[in-house]
C-alpha atoms as a PDB file:
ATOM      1  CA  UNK A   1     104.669 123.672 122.888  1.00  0.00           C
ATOM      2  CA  UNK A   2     101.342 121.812 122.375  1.00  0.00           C
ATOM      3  CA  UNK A   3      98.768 122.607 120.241  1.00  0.00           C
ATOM      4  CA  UNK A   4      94.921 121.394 120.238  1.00  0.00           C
ATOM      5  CA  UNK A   5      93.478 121.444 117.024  1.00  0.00           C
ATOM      6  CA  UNK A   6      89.524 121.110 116.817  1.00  0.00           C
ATOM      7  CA  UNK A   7      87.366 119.464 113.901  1.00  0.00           C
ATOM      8  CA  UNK A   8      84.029 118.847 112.837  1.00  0.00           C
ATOM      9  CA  UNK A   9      82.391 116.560 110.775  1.00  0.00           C
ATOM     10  CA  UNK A  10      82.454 117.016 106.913  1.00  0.00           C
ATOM     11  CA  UNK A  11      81.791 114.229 104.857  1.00  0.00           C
ATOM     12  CA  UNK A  12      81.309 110.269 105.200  1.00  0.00           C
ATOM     13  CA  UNK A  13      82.900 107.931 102.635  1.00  0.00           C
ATOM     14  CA  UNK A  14      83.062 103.733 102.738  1.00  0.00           C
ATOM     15  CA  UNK A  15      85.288 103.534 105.593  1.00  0.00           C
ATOM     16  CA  UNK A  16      86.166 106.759 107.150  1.00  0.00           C
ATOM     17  CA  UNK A  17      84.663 110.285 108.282  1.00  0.00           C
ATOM     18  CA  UNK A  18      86.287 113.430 107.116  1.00  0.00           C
ATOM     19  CA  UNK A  19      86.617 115.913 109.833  1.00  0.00           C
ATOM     20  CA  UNK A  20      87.536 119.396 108.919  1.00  0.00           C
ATOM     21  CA  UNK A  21      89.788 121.921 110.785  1.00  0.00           C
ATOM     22  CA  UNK A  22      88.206 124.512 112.603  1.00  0.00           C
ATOM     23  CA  UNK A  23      90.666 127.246 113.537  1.00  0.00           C
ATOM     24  CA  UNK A  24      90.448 130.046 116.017  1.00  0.00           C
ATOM     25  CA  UNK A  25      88.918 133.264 113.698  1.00  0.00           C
ATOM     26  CA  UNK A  26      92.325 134.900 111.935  1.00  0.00           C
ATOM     27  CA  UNK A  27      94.421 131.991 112.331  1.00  0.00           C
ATOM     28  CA  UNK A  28      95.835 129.601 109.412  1.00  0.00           C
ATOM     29  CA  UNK A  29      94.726 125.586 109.138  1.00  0.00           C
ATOM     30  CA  UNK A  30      97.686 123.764 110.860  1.00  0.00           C
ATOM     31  CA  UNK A  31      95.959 120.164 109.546  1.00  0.00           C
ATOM     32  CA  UNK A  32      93.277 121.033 107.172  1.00  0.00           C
ATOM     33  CA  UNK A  33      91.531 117.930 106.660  1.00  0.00           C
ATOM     34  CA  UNK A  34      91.151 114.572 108.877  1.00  0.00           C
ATOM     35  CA  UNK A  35      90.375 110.881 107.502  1.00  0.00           C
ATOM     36  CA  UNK A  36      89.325 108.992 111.043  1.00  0.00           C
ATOM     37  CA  UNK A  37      87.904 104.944 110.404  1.00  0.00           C
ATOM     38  CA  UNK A  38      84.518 105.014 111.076  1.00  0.00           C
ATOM     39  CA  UNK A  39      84.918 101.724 113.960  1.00  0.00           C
ATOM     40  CA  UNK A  40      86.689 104.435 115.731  1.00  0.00           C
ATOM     41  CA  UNK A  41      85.304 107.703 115.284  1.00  0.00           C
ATOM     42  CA  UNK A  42      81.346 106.640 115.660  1.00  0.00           C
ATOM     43  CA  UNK A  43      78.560 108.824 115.499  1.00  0.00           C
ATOM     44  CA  UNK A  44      80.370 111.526 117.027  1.00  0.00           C
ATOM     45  CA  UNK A  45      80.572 115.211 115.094  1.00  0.00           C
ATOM     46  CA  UNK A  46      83.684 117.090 116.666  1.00  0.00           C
ATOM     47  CA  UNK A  47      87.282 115.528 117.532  1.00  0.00           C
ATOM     48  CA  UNK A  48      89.826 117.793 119.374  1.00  0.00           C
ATOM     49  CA  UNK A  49      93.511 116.614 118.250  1.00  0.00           C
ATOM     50  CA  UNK A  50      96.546 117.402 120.491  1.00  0.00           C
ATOM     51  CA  UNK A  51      99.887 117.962 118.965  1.00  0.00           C
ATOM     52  CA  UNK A  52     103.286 118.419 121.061  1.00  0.00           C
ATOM     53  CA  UNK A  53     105.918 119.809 119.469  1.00  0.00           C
ATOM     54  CA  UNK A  54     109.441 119.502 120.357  1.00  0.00           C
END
């Protein structure tokens, strides 16, 4: 089963971006919150996050 997960951007600190979980309406957070380093995630405001399970 895989999952994509989608998050926006939340909050900048010293070193990372937090991204926070933006679930289909009616469904539960499966992540919640995301701390990406900033070198990597950029200027960008949304992430998608792919999870296989099993």
């Amino acid at each position: 089963m895989t999952t994509t997960i989608k998050f926006e951007r939340e909050k900048e600190t010293k070193h990372t971006i937090r991204f926070k979980e933006t679930p289909e309406e009616g469904q539960p957070h499966v992540i919640g919150t995301l701390y990406v380093q900033k070198w990597y995630a950029g200027s960008t405001n949304k992430l998608e996050v792919t999870i296989k399970k099993g």
